[in-house]
Protein backbone atom coordinates (compact mmCIF):
# COMPACT_ATOMS: atom_id res chain seq x y z
CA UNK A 1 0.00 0.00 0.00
CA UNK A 2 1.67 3.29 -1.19
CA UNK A 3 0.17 6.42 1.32
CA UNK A 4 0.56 9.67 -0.20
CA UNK A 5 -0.51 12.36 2.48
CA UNK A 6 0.76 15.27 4.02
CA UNK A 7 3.31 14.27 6.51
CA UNK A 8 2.93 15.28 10.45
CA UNK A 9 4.45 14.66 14.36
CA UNK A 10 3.11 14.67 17.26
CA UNK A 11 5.66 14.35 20.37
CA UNK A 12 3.81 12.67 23.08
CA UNK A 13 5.44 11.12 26.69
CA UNK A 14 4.59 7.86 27.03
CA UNK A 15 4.06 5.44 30.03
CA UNK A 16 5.40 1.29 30.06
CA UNK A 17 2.99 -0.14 32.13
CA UNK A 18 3.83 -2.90 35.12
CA UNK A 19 1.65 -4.99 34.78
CA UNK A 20 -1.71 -5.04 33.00
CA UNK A 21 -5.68 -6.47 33.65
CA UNK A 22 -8.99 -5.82 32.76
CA UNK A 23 -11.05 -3.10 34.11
CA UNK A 24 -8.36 -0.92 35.59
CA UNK A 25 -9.39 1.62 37.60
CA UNK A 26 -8.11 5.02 37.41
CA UNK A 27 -6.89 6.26 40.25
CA UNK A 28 -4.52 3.27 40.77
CA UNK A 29 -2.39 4.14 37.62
CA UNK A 30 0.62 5.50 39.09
CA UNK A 31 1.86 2.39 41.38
CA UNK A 32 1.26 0.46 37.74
CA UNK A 33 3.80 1.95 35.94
CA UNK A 34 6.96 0.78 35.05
CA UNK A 35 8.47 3.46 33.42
CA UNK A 36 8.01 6.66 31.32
CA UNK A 37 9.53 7.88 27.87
CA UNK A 38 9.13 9.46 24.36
CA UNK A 39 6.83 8.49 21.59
CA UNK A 40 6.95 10.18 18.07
CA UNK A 41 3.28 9.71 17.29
CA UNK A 42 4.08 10.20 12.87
CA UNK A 43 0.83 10.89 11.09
CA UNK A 44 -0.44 11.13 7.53
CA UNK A 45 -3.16 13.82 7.09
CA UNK A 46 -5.37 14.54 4.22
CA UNK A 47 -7.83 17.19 3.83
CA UNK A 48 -10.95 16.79 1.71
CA UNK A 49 -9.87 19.40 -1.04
CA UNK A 50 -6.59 17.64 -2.30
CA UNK A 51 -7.02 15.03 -4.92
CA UNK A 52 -5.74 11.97 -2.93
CA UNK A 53 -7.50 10.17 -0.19
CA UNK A 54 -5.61 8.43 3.09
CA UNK A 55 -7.30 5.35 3.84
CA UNK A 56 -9.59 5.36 7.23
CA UNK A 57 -7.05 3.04 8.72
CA UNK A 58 -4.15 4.35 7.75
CA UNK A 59 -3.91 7.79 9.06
CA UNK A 60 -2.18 6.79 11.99
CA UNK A 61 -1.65 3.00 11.47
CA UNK A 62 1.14 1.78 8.95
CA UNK A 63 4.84 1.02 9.29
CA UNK A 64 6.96 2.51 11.68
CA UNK A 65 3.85 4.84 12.99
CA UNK A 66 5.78 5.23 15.94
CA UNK A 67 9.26 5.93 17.29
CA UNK A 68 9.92 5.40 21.15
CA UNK A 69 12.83 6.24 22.98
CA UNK A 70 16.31 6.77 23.45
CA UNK A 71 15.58 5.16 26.71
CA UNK A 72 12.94 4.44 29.40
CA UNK A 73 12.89 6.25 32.86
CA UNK A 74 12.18 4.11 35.98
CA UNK A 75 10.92 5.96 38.39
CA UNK A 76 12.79 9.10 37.85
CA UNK A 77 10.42 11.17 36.27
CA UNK A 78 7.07 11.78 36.72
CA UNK A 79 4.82 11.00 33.66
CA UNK A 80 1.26 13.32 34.43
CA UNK A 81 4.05 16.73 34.95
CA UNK A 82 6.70 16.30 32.69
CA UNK A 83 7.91 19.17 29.95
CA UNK A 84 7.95 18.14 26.67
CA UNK A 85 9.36 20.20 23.86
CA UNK A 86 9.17 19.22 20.10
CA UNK A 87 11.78 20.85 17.29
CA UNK A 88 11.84 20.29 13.34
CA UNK A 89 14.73 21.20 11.64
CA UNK A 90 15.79 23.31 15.39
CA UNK A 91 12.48 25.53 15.45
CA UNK A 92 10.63 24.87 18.58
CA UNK A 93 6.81 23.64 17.47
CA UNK A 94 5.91 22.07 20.43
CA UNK A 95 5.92 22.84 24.11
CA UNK A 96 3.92 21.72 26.79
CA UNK A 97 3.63 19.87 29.86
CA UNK A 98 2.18 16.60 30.66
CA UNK A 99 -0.44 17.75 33.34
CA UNK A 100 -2.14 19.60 29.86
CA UNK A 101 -3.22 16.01 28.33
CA UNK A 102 -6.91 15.92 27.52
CA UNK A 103 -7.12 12.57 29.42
CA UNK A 104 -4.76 11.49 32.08
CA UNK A 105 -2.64 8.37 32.05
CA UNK A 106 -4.71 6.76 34.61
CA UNK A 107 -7.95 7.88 32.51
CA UNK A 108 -6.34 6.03 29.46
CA UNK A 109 -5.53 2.97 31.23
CA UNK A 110 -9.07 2.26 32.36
CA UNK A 111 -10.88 3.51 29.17
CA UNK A 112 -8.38 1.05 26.93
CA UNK A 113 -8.97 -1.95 29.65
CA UNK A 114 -12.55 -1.70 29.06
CA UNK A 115 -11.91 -3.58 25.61
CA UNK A 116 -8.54 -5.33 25.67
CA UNK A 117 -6.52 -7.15 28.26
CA UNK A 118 -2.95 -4.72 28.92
CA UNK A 119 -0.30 -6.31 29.47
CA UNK A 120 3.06 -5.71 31.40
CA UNK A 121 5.05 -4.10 28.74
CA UNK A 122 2.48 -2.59 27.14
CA UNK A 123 2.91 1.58 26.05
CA UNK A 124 0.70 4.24 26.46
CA UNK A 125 0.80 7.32 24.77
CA UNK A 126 -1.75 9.79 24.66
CA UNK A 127 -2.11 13.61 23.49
CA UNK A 128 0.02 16.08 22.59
CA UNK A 129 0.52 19.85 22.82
CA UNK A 130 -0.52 22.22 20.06
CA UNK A 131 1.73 22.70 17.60
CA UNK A 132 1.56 20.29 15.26
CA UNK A 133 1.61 20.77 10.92
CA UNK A 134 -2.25 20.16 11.16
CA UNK A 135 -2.89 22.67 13.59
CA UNK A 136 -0.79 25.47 13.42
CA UNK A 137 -1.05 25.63 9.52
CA UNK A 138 -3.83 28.35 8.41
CA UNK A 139 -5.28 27.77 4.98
CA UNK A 140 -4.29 30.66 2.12
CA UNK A 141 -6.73 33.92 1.68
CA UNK A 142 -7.05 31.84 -1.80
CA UNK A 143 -8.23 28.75 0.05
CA UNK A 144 -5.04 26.91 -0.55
CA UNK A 145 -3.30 25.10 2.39
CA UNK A 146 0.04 25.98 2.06
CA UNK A 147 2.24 22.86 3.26
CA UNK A 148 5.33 24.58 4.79
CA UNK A 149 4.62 23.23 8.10
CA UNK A 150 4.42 19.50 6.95
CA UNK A 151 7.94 17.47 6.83
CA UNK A 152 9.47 17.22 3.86
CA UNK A 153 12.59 14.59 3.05
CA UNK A 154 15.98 15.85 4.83
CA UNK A 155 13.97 17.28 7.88
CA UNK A 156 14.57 16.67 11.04
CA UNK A 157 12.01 16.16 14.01
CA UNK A 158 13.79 16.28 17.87
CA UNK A 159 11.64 15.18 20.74
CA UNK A 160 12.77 16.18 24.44
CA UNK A 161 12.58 15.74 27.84
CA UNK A 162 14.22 16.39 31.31
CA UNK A 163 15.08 13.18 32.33
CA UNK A 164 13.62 11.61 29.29
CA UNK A 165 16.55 12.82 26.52
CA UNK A 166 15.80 13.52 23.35
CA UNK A 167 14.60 11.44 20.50
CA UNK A 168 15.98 12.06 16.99
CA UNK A 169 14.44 11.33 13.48
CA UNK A 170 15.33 11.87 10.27
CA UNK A 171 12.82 12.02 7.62
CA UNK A 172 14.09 10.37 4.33
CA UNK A 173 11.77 9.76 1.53
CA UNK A 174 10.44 6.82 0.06
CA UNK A 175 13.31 5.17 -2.59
């Protein structure tokens, strides 16, 4: 399957759970976690005006979707009030703080064990701070969307963290 899109990030910090169950409860979340890190969260966006189409699926679903690392932090830093900044190419896009998530760690443990069994070892990663392609780019006074903002091949997307370190990509085009 070829996707053709407009390339985007989203930095996230990410939690590697303990251990795992069914029908988690919130508020028990933080004696469950193992350990916390980075997550490059890539995404292919389309918009209704251009003349391809992503797949449903696909938008945030197909190889290498994700990037974690450079390492995991046990129980050095805390996951729900960590800083997280975000640079492409050294300009700052993202910044913002882990207490900002729409949903809180322990909120996505017990909404996700609802459906599906975690398991120790399992990541979660969930929300990220404004400043991603999609929403910080404004469409044109001549209603195009100008694509400055999405990464292009040779750009480079840095993900950082006290405590966390940062987590390097380098976006190279398909051959």
């Amino acid at each position: 399957m070829s996707l053709h899109g407009l390339f985007d990030y989203e930095g996230e910090v990410a939690v590697v759970l303990a251990d795992g169950g069914k029908r988690l409860r919130a508020d028990q979340w933080e004696q469950r976690i193992w350990g916390t890190t980075l997550v490059i969260d890539w995404s292919i966006r389309s918009h209704e005006e251009f003349a391809f189409r992503v797949p449903f699926y696909a938008h945030k679903n197909f190889d290498h979707s994700k990037l974690m690392g450079p390492w995991v932090s046990v129980d050095e830093v805390n996951p729900a009030s960590c800083d997280v900044t975000t640079r492409v190419n050294g300009e700052v896009r993202q910044q913002f703080n882990g207490s900002e998530m729409m949903h809180s760690f322990g909120e996505l443990r017990e909404q996700m064990s609802e459906d599906f069994t975690l398991l120790s070892g399992d990541v979660l990663s969930g929300g990220t701070g404004a400043g991603t392609a999609v929403d910080s780019t404004v469409v044109d006074n001549d209603g195009r969307l100008p694509f400055d903002k999405f990464l292009h091949d040779g750009d480079t997307v840095e993900v950082s963290s006290p405590g966390l370190g940062t987590l390097n990509a380098h976006i190279v085009g398909h051959p």
